[in-house]
PDB file of N, CA and C in Angstrom:
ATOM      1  N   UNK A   1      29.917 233.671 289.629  1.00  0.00           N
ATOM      2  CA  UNK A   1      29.688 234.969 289.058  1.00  0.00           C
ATOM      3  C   UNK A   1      28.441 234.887 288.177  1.00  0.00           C
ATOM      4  N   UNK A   2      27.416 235.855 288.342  1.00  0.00           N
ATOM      5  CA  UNK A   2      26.205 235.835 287.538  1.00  0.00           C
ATOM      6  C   UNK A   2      26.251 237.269 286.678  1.00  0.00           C
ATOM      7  N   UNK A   3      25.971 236.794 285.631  1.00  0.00           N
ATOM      8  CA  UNK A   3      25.500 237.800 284.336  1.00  0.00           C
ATOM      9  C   UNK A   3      24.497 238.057 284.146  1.00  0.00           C
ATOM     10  N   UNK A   4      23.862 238.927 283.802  1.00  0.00           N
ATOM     11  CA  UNK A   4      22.510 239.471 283.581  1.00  0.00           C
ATOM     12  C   UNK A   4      22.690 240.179 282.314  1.00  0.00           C
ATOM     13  N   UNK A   5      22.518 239.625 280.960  1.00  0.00           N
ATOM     14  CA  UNK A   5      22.642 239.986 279.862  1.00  0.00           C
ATOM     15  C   UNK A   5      21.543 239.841 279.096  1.00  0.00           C
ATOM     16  N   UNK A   6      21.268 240.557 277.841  1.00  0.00           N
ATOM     17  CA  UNK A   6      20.014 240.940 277.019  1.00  0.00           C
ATOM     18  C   UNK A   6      19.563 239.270 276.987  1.00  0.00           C
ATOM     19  N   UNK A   7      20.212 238.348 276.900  1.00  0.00           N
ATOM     20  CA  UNK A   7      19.442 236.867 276.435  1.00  0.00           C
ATOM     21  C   UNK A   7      19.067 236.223 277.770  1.00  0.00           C
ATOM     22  N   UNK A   8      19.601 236.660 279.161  1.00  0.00           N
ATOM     23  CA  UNK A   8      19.263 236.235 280.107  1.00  0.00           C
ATOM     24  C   UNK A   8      17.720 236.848 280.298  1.00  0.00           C
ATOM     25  N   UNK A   9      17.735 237.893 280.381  1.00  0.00           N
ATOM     26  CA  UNK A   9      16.470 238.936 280.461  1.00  0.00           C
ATOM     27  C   UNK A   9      15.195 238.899 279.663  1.00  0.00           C
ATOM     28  N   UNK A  10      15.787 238.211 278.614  1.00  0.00           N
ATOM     29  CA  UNK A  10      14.764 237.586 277.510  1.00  0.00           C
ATOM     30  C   UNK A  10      14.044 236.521 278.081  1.00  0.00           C
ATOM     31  N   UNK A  11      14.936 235.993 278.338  1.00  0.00           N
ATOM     32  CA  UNK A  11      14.542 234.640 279.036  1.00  0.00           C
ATOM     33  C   UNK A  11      13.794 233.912 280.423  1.00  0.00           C
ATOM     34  N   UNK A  12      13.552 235.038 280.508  1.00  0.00           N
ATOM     35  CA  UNK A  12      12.600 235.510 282.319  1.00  0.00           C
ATOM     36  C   UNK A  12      11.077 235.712 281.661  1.00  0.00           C
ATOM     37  N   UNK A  13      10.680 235.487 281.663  1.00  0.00           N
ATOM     38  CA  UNK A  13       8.639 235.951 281.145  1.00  0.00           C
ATOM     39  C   UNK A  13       8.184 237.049 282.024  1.00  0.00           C
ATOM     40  N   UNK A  14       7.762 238.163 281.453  1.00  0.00           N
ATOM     41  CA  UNK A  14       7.465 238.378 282.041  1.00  0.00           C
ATOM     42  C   UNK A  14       5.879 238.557 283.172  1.00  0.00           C
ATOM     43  N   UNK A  15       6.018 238.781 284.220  1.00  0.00           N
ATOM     44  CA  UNK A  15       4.814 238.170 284.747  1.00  0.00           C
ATOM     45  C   UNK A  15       2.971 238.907 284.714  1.00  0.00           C
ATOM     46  N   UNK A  16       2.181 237.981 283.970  1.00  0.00           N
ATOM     47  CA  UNK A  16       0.464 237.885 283.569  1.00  0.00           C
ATOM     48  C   UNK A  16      -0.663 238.459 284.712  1.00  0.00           C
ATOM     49  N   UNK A  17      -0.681 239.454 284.088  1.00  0.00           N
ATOM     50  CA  UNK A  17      -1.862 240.218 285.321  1.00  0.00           C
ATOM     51  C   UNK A  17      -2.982 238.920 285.471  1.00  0.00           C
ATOM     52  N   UNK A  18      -3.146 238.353 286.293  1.00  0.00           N
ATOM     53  CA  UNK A  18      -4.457 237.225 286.516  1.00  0.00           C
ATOM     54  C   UNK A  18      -6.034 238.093 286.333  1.00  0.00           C
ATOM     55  N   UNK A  19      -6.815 237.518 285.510  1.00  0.00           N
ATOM     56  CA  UNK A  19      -8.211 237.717 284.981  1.00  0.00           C
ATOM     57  C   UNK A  19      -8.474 239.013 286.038  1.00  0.00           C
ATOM     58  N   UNK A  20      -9.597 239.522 286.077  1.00  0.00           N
ATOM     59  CA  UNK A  20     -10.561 240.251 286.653  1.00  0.00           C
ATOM     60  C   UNK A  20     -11.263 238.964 286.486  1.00  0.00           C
ATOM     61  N   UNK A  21     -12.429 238.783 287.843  1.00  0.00           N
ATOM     62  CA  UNK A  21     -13.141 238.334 288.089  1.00  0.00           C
ATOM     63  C   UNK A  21     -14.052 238.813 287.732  1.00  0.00           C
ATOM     64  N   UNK A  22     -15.629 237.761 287.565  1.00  0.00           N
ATOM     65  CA  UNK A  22     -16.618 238.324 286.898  1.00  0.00           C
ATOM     66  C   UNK A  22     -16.969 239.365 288.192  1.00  0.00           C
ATOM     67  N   UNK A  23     -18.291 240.075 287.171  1.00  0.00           N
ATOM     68  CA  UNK A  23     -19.122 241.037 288.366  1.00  0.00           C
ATOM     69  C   UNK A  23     -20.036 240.738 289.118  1.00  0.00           C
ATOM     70  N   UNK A  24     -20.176 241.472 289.695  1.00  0.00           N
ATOM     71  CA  UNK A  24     -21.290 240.377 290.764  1.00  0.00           C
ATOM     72  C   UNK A  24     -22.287 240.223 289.931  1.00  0.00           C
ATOM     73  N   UNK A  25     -22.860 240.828 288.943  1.00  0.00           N
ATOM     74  CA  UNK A  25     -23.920 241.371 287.866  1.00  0.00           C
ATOM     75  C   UNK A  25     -23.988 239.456 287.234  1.00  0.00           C
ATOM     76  N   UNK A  26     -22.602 239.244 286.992  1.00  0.00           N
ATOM     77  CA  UNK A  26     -22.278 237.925 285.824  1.00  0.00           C
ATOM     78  C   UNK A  26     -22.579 236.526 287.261  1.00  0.00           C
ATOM     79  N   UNK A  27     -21.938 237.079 288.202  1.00  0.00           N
ATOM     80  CA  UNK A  27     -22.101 236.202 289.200  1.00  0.00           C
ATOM     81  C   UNK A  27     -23.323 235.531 289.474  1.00  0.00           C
ATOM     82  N   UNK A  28     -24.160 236.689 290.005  1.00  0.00           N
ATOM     83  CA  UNK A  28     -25.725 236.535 290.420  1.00  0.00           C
ATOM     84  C   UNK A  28     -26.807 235.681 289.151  1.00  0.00           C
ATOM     85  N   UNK A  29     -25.871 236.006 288.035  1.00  0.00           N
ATOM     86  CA  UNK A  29     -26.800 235.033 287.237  1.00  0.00           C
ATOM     87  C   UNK A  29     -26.063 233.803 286.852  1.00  0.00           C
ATOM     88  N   UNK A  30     -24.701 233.752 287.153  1.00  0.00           N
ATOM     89  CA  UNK A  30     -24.797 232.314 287.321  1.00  0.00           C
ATOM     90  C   UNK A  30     -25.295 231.301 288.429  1.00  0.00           C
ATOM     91  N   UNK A  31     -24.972 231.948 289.423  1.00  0.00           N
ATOM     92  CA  UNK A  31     -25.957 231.284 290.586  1.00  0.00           C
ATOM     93  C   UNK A  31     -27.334 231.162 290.076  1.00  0.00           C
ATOM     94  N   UNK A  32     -27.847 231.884 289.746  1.00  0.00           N
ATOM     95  CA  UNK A  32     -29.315 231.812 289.399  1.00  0.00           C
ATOM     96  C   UNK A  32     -29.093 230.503 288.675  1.00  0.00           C
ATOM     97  N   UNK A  33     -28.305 230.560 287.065  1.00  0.00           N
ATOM     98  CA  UNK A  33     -28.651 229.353 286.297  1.00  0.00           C
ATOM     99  C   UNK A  33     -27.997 228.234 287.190  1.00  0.00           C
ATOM    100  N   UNK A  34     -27.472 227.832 287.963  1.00  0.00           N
ATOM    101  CA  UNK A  34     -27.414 226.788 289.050  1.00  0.00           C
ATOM    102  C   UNK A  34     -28.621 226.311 289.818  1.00  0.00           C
ATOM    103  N   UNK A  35     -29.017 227.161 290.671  1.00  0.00           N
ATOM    104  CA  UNK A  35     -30.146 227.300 291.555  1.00  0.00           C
ATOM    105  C   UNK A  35     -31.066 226.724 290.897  1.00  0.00           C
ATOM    106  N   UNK A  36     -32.157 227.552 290.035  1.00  0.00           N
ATOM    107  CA  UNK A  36     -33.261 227.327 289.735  1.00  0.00           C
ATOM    108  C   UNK A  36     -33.153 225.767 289.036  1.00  0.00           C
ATOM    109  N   UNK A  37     -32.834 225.097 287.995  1.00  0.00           N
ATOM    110  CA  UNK A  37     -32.605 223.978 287.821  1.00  0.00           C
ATOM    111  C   UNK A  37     -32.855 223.029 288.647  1.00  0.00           C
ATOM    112  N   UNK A  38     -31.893 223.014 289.965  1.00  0.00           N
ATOM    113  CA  UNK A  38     -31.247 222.032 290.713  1.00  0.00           C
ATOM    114  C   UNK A  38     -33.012 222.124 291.692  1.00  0.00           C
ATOM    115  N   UNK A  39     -33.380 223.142 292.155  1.00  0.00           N
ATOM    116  CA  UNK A  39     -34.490 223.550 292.754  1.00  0.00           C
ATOM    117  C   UNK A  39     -35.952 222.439 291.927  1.00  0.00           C
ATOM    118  N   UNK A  40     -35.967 223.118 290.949  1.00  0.00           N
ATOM    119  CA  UNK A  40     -36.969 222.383 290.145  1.00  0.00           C
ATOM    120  C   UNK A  40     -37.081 221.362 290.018  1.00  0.00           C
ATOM    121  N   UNK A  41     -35.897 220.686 289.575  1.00  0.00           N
ATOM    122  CA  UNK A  41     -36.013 218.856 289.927  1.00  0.00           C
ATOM    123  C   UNK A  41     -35.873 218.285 290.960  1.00  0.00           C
ATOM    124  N   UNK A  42     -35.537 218.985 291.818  1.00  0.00           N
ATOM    125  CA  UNK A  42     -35.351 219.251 293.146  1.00  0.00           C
ATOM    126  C   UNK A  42     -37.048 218.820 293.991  1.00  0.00           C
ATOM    127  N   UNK A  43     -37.534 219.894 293.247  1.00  0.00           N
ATOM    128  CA  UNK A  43     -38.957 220.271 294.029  1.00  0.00           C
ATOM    129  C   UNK A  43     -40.057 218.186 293.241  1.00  0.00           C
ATOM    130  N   UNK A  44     -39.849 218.354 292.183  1.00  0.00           N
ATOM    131  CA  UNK A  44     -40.016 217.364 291.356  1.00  0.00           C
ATOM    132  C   UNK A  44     -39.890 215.777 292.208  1.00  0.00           C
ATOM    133  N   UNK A  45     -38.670 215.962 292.410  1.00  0.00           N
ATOM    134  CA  UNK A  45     -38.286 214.483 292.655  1.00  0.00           C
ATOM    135  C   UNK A  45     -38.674 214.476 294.445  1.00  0.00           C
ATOM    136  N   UNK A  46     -38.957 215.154 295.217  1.00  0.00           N
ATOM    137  CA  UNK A  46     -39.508 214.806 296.753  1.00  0.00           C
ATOM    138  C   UNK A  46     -40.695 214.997 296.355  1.00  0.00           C
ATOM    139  N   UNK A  47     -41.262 215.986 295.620  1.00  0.00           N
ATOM    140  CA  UNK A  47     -43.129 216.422 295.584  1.00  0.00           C
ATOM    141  C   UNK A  47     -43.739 215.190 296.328  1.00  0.00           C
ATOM    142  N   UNK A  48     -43.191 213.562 295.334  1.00  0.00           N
ATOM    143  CA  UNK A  48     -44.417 212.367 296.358  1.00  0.00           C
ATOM    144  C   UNK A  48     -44.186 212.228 297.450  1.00  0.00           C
ATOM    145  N   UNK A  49     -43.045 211.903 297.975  1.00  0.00           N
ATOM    146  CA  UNK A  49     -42.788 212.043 299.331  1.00  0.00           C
ATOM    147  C   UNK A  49     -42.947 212.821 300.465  1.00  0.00           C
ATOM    148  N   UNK A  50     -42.958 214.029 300.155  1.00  0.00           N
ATOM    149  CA  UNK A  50     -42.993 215.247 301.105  1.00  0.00           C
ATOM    150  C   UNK A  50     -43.924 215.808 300.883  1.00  0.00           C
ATOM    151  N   UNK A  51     -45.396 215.841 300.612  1.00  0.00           N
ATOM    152  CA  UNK A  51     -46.918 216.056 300.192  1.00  0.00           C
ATOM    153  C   UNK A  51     -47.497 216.414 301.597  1.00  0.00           C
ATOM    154  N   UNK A  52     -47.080 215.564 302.585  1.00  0.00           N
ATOM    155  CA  UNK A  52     -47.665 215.972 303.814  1.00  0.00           C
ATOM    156  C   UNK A  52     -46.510 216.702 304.708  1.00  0.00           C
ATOM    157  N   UNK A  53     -45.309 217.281 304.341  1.00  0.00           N
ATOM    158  CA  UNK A  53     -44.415 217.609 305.299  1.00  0.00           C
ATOM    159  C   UNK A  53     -45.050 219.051 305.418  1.00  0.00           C
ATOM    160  N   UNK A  54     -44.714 219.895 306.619  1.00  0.00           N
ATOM    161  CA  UNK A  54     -45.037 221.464 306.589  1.00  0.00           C
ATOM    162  C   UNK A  54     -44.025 221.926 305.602  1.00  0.00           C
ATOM    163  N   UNK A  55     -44.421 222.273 305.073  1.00  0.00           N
ATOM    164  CA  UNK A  55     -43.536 223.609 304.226  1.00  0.00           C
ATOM    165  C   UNK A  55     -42.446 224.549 304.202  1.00  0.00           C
ATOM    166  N   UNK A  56     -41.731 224.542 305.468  1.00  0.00           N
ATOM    167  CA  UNK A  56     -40.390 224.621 305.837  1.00  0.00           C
ATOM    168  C   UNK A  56     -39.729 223.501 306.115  1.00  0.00           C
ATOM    169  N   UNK A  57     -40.722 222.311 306.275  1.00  0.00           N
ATOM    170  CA  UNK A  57     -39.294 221.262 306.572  1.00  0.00           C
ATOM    171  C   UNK A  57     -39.311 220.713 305.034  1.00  0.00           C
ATOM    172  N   UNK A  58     -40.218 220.998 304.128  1.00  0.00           N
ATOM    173  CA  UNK A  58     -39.837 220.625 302.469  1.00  0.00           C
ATOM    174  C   UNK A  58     -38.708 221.928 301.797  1.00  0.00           C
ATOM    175  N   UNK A  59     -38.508 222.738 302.426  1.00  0.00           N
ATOM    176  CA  UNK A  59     -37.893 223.911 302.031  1.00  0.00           C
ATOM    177  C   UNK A  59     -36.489 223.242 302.916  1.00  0.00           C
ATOM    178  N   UNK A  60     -36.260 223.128 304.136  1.00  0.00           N
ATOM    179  CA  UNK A  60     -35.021 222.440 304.440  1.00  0.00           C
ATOM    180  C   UNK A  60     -34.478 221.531 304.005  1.00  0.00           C
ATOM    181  N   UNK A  61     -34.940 220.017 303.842  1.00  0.00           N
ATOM    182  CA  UNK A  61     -35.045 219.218 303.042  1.00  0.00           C
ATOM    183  C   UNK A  61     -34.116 219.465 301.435  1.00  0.00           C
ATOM    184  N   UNK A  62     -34.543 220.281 300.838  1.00  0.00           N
ATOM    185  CA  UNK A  62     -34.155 221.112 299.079  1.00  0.00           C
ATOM    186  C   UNK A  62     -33.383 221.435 299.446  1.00  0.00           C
ATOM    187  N   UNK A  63     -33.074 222.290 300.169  1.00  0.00           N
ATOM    188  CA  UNK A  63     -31.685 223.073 300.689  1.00  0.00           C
ATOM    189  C   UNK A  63     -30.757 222.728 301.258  1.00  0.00           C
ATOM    190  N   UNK A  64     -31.036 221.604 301.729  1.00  0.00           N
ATOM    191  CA  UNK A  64     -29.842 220.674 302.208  1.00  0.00           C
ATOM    192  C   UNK A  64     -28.969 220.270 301.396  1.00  0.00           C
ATOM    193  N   UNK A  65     -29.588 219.585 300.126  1.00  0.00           N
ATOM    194  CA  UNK A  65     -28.938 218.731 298.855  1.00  0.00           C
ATOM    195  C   UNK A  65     -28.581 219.970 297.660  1.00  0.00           C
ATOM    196  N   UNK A  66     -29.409 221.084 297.636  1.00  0.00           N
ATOM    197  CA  UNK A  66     -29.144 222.151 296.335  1.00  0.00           C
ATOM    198  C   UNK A  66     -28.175 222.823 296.580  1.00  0.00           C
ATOM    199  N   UNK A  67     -28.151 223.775 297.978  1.00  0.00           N
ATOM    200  CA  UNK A  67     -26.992 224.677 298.272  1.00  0.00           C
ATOM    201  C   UNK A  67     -25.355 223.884 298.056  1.00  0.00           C
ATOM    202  N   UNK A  68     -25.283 222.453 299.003  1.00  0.00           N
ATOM    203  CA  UNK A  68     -23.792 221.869 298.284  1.00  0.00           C
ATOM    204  C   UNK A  68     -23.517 221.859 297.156  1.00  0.00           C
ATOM    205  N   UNK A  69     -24.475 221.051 296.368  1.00  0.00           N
ATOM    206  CA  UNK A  69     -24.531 220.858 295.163  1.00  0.00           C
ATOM    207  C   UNK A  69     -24.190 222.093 294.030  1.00  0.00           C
ATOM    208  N   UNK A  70     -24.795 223.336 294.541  1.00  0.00           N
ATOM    209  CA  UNK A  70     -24.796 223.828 293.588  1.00  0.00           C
ATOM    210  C   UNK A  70     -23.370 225.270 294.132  1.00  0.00           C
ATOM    211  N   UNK A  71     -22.935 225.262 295.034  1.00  0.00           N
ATOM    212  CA  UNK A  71     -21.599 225.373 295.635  1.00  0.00           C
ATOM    213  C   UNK A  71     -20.912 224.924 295.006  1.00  0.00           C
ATOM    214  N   UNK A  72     -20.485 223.234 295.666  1.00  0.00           N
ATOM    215  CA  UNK A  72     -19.486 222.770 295.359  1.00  0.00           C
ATOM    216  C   UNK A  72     -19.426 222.239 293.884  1.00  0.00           C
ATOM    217  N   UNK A  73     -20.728 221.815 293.389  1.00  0.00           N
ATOM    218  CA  UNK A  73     -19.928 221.288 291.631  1.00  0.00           C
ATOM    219  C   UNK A  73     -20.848 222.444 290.870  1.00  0.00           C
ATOM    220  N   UNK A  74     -22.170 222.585 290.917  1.00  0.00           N
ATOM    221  CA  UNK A  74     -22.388 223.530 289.524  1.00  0.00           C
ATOM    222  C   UNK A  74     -21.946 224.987 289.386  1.00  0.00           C
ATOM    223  N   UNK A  75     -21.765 225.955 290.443  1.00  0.00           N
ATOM    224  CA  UNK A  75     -21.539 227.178 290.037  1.00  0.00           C
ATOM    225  C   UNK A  75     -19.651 226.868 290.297  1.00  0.00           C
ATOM    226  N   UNK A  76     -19.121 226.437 290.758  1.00  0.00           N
ATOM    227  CA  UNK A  76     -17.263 226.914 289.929  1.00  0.00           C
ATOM    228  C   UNK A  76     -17.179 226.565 287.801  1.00  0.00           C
ATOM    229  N   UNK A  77     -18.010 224.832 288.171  1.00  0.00           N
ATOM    230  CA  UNK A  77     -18.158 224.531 286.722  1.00  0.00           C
ATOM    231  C   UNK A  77     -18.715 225.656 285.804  1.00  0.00           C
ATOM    232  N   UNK A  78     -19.779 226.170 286.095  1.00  0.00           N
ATOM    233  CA  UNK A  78     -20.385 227.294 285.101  1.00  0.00           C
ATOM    234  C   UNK A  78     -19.726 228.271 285.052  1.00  0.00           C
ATOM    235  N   UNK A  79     -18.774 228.578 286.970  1.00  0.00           N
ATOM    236  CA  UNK A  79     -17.685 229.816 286.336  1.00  0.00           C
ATOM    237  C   UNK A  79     -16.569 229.762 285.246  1.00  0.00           C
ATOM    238  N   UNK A  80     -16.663 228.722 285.395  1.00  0.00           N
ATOM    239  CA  UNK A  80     -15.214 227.747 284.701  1.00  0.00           C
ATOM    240  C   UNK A  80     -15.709 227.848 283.045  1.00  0.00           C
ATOM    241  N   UNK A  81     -16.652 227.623 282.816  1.00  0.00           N
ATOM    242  CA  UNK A  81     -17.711 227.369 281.168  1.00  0.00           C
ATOM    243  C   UNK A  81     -17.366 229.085 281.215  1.00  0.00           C
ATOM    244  N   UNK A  82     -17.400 230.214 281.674  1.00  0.00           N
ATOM    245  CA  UNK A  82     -17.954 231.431 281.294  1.00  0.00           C
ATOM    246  C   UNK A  82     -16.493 232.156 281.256  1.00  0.00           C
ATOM    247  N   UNK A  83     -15.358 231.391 281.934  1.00  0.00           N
ATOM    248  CA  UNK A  83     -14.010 232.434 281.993  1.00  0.00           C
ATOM    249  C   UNK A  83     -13.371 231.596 280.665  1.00  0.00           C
ATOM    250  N   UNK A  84     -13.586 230.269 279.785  1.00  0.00           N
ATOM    251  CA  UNK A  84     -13.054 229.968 279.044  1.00  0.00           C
ATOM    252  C   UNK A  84     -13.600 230.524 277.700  1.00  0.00           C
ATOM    253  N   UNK A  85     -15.056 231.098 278.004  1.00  0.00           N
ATOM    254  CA  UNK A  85     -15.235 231.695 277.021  1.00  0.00           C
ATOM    255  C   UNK A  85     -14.896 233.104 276.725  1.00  0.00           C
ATOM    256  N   UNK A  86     -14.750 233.374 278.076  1.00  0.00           N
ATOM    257  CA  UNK A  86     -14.552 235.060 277.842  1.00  0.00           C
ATOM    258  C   UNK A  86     -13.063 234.913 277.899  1.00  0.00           C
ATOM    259  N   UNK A  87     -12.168 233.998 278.164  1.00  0.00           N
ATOM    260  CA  UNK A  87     -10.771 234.010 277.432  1.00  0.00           C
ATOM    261  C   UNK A  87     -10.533 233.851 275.692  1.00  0.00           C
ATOM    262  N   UNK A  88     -11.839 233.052 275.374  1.00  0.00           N
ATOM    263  CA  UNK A  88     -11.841 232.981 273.737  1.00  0.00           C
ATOM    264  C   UNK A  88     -12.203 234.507 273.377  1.00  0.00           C
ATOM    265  N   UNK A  89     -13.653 234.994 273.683  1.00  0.00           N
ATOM    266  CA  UNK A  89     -13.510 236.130 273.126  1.00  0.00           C
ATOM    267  C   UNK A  89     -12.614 237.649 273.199  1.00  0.00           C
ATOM    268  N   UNK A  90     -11.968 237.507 274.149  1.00  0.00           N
ATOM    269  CA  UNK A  90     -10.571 238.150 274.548  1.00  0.00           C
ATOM    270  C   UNK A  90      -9.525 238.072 273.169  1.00  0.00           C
ATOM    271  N   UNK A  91      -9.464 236.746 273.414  1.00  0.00           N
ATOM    272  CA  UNK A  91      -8.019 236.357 271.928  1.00  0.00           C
ATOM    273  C   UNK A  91      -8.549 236.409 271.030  1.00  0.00           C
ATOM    274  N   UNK A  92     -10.195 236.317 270.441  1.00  0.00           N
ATOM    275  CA  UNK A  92     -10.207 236.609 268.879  1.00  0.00           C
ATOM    276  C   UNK A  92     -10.336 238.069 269.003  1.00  0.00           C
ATOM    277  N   UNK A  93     -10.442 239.131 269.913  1.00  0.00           N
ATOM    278  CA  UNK A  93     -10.525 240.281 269.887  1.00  0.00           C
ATOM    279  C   UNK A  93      -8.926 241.031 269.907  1.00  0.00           C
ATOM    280  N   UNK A  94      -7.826 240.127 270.714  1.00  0.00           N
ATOM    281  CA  UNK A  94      -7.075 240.432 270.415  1.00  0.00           C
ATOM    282  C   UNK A  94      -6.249 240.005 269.032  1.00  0.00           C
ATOM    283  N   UNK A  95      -6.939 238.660 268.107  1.00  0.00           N
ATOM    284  CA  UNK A  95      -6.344 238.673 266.591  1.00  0.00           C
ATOM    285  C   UNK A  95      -6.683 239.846 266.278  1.00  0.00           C
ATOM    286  N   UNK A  96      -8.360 240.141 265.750  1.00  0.00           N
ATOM    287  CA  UNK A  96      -8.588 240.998 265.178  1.00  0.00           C
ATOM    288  C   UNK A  96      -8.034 242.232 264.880  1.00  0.00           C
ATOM    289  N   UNK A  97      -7.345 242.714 266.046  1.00  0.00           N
ATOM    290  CA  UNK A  97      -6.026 244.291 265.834  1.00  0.00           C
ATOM    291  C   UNK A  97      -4.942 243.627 265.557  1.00  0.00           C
ATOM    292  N   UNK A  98      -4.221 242.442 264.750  1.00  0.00           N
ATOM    293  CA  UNK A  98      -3.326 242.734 264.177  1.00  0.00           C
ATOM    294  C   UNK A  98      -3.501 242.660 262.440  1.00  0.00           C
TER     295      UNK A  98
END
């Protein structure tokens, strides 16, 4: 036999609307601060090597190593840096009204 009483009901959480995702607005510039970086030292560290390549295969080349790179570890990490902050400024906005 199951009861469903005021301390049972208490005792259930109830369930956390999950974030809004950023906008594409917040998005596009974190990609950007990924990109350009990874690009630049990027461009930096082949410049001696690739001096005589044509200019699309130095553009393939960059893009081979930046796009993973900046996929798979720098832009979740920077999303990750930007939703912990905008969870901080959330909760001191929600101290502030009490």
């Amino acid at each position: 036999m199951s009861t469903t009483g005021p301390a049972t009901a208490a005792a259930i959480p109830t369930p956390v609307a999950p974030p809004a995702p950023p906008s594409v607005h917040v998005r596009a510039v974190i990609t950007w601060l990924a990109i350009f970086p990874l690009v630049a030292v990027g461009m930096i560290l082949i410049g001696p090597i690739s001096e005589s390549w044509h200019p699309v295969l130095r553009a393939f080349a960059l893009t081979v190593v930046v796009v993973p790179l900046a996929v798979y570890l720098v832009v979740p990490r920077l999303l990750a840096v930007y939703g912990a902050m905008r969870r901080r400024r959330i909760a001191r906005a929600g101290q502030g009204l009490h």
